[in-house]
C-alpha atoms as a PDB file:
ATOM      1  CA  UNK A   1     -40.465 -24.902  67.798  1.00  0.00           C
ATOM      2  CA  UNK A   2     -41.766 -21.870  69.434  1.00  0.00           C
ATOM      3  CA  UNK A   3     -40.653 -19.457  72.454  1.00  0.00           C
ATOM      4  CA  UNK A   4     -43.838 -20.805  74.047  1.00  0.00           C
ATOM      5  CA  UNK A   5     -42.852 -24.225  74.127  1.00  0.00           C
ATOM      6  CA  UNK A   6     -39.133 -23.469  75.606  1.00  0.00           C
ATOM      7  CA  UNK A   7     -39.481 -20.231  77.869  1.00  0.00           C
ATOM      8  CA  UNK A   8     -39.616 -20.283  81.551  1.00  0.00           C
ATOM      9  CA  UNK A   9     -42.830 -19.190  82.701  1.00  0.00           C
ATOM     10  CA  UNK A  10     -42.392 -17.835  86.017  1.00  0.00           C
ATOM     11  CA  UNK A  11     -40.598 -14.518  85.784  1.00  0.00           C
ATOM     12  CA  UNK A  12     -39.059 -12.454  88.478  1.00  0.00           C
ATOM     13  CA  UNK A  13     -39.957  -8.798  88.431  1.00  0.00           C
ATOM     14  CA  UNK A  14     -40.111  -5.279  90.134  1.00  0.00           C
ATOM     15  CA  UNK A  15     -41.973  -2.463  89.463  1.00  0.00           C
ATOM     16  CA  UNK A  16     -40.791   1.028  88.321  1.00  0.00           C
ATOM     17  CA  UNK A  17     -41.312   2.533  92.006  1.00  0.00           C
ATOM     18  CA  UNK A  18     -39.300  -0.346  93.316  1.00  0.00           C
ATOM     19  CA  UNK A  19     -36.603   1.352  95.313  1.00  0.00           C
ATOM     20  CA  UNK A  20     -32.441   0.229  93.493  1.00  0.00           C
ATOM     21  CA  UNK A  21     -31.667  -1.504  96.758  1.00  0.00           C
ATOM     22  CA  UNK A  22     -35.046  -3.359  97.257  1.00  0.00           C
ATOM     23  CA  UNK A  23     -34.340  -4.537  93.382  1.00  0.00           C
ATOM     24  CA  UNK A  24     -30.141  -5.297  94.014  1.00  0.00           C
ATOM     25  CA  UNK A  25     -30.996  -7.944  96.848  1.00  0.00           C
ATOM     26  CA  UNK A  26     -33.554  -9.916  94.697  1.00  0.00           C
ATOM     27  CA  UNK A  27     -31.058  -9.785  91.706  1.00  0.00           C
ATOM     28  CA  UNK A  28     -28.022 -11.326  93.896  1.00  0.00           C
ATOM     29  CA  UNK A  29     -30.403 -13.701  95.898  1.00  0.00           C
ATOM     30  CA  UNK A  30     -31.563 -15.271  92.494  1.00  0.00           C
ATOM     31  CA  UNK A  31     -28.043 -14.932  90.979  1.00  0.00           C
ATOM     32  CA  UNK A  32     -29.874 -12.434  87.854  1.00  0.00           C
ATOM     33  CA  UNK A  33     -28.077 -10.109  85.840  1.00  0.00           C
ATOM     34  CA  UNK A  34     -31.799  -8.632  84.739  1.00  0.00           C
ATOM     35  CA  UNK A  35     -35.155  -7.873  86.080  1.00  0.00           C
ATOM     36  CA  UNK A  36     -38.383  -6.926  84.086  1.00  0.00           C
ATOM     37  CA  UNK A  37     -39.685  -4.064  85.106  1.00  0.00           C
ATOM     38  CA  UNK A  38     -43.521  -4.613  84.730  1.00  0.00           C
ATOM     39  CA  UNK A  39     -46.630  -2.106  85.434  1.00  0.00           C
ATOM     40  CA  UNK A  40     -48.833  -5.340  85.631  1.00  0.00           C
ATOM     41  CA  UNK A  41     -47.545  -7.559  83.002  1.00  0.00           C
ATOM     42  CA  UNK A  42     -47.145  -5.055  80.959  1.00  0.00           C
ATOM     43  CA  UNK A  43     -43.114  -4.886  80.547  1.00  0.00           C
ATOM     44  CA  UNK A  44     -41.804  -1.039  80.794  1.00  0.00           C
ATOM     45  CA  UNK A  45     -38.254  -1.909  80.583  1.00  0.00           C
ATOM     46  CA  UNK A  46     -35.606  -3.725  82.223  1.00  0.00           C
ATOM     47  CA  UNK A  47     -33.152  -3.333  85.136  1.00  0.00           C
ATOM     48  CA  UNK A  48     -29.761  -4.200  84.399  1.00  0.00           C
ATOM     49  CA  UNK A  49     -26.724  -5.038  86.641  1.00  0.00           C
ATOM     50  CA  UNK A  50     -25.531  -2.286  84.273  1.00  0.00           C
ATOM     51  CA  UNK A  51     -27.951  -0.071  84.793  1.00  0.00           C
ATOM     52  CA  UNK A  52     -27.182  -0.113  88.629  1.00  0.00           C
ATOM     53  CA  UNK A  53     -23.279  -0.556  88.478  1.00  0.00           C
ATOM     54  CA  UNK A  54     -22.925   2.301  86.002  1.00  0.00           C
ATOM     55  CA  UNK A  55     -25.612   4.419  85.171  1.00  0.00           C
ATOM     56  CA  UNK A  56     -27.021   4.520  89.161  1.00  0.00           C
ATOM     57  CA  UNK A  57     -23.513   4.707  90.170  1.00  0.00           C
ATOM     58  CA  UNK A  58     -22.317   7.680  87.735  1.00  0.00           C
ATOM     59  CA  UNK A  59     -25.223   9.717  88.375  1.00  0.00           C
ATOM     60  CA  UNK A  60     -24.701   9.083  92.155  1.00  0.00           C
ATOM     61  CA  UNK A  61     -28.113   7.241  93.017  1.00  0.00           C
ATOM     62  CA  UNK A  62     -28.910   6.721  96.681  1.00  0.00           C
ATOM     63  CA  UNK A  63     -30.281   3.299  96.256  1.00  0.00           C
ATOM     64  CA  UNK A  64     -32.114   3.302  99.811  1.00  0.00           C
ATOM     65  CA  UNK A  65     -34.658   5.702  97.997  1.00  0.00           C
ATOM     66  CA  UNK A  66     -34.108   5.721  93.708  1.00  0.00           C
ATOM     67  CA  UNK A  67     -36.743   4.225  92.421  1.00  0.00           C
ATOM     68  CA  UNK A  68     -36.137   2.015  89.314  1.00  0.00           C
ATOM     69  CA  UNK A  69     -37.584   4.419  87.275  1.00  0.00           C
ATOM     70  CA  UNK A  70     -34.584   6.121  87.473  1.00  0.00           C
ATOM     71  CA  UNK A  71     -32.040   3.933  85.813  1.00  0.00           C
ATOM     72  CA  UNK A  72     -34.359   1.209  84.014  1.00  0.00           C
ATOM     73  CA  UNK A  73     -33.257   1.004  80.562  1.00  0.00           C
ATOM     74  CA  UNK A  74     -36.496   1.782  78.383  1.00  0.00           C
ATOM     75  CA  UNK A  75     -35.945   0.389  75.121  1.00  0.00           C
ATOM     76  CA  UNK A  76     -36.070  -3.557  75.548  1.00  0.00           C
ATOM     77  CA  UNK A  77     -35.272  -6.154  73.305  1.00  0.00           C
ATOM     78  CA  UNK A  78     -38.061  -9.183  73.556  1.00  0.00           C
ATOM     79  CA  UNK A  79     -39.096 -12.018  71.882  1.00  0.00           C
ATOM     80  CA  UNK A  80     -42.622 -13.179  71.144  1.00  0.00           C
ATOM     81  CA  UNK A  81     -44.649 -16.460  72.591  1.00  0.00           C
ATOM     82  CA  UNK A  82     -45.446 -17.497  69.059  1.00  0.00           C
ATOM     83  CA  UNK A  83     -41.496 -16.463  67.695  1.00  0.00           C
ATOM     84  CA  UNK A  84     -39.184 -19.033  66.523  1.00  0.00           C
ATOM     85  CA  UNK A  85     -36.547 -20.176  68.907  1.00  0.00           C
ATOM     86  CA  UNK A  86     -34.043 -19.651  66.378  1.00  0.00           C
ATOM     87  CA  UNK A  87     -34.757 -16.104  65.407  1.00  0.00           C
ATOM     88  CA  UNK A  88     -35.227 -15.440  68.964  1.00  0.00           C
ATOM     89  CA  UNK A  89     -31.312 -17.244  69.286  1.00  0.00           C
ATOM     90  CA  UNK A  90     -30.896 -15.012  66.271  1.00  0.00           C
ATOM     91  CA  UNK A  91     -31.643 -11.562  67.858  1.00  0.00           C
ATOM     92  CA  UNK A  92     -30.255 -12.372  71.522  1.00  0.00           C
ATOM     93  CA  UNK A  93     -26.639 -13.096  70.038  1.00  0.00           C
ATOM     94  CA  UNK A  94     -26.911  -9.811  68.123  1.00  0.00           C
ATOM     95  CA  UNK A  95     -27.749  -7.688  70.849  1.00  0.00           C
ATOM     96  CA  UNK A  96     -25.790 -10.089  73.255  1.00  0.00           C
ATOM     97  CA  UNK A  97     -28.218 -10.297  75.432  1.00  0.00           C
ATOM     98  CA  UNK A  98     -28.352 -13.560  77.944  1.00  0.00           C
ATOM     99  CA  UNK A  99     -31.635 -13.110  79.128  1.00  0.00           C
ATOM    100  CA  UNK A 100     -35.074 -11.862  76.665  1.00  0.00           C
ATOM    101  CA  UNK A 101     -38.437 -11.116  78.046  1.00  0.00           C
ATOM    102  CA  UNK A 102     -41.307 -12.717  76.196  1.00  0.00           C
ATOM    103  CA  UNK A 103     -44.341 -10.992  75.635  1.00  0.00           C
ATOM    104  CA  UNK A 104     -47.574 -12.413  74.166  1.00  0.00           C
ATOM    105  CA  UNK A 105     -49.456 -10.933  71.227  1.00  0.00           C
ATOM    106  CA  UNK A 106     -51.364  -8.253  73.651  1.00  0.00           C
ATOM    107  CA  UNK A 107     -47.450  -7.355  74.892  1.00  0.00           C
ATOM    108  CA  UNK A 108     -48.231  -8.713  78.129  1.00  0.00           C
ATOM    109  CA  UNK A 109     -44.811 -10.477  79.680  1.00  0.00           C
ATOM    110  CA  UNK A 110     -45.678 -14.229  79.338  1.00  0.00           C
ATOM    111  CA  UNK A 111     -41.999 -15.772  80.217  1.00  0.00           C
ATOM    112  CA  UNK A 112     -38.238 -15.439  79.773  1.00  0.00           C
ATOM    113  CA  UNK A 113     -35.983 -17.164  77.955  1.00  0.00           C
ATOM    114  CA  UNK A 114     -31.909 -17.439  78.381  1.00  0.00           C
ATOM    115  CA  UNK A 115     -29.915 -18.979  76.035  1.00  0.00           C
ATOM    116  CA  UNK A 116     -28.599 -21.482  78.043  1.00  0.00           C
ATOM    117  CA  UNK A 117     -32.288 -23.141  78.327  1.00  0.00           C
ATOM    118  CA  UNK A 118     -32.757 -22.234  74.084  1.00  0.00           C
ATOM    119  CA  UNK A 119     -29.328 -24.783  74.096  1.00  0.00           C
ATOM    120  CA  UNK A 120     -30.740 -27.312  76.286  1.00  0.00           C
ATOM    121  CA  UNK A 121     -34.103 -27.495  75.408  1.00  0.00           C
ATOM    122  CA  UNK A 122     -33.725 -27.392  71.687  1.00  0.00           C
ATOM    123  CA  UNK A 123     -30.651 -29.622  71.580  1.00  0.00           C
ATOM    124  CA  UNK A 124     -32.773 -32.523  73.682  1.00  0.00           C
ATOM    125  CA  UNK A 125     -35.533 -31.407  70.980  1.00  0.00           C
ATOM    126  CA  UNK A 126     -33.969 -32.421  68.059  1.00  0.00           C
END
């Protein structure tokens, strides 16, 4: 079984010149501890609760006008549409990650995956 087959297709996400605040309210209103941060669907990074709790915070971020940009983190962790859901299970425990962005072979975001649905989905599966 692939990510394809599992992942949740319709993914939530901001832009870099998204302003902290803007991106705060649609994390709590969907109950998300991560956006992807997309020119397009083309993924530039992610925006963590971290990344707004702590790095926003400590370098004293007016969230009414820092734009995402800012305090995205840049190096993201993702899985691949045609990746096995157990190497993708694989990679998120490693980097404890509860959410991954999946990208398609052009590196276009095509879904998201958490690992509650890789639990469901492949445990009704098999």
């Amino acid at each position: 079984m692939q990510l394809k087959d599992v992942m949740r297709r319709k993914v939530e996400v901001v832009t870099p010149g998204t302003r902290l605040s803007d991106a705060a309210r649609q994390m709590n209103a969907l109950r998300l501890t991560m956006l992807p941060v997309c020119e397009g669907a083309q993924l530039v990074g992610v925006l963590t609760a971290r990344d707004l709790t702590v790095r926003a915070t400590s370098e004293g971020c007016d969230p009414r006008t820092t734009p995402v940009r800012d305090v995205m983190t840049r190096s993201v962790i993702y899985g691949r549409d045609d990746q096995a859901v157990l190497d993708a299970a694989v990679l998120m425990v490693r980097y404890r990650l509860a959410l991954l962005p999946v990208l398609d072979q052009h590196g276009q975001l095509v879904g998201i995956i958490s690992l509650g649905d890789l639990d469901r989905k492949t445990l009704r599966a098999a």
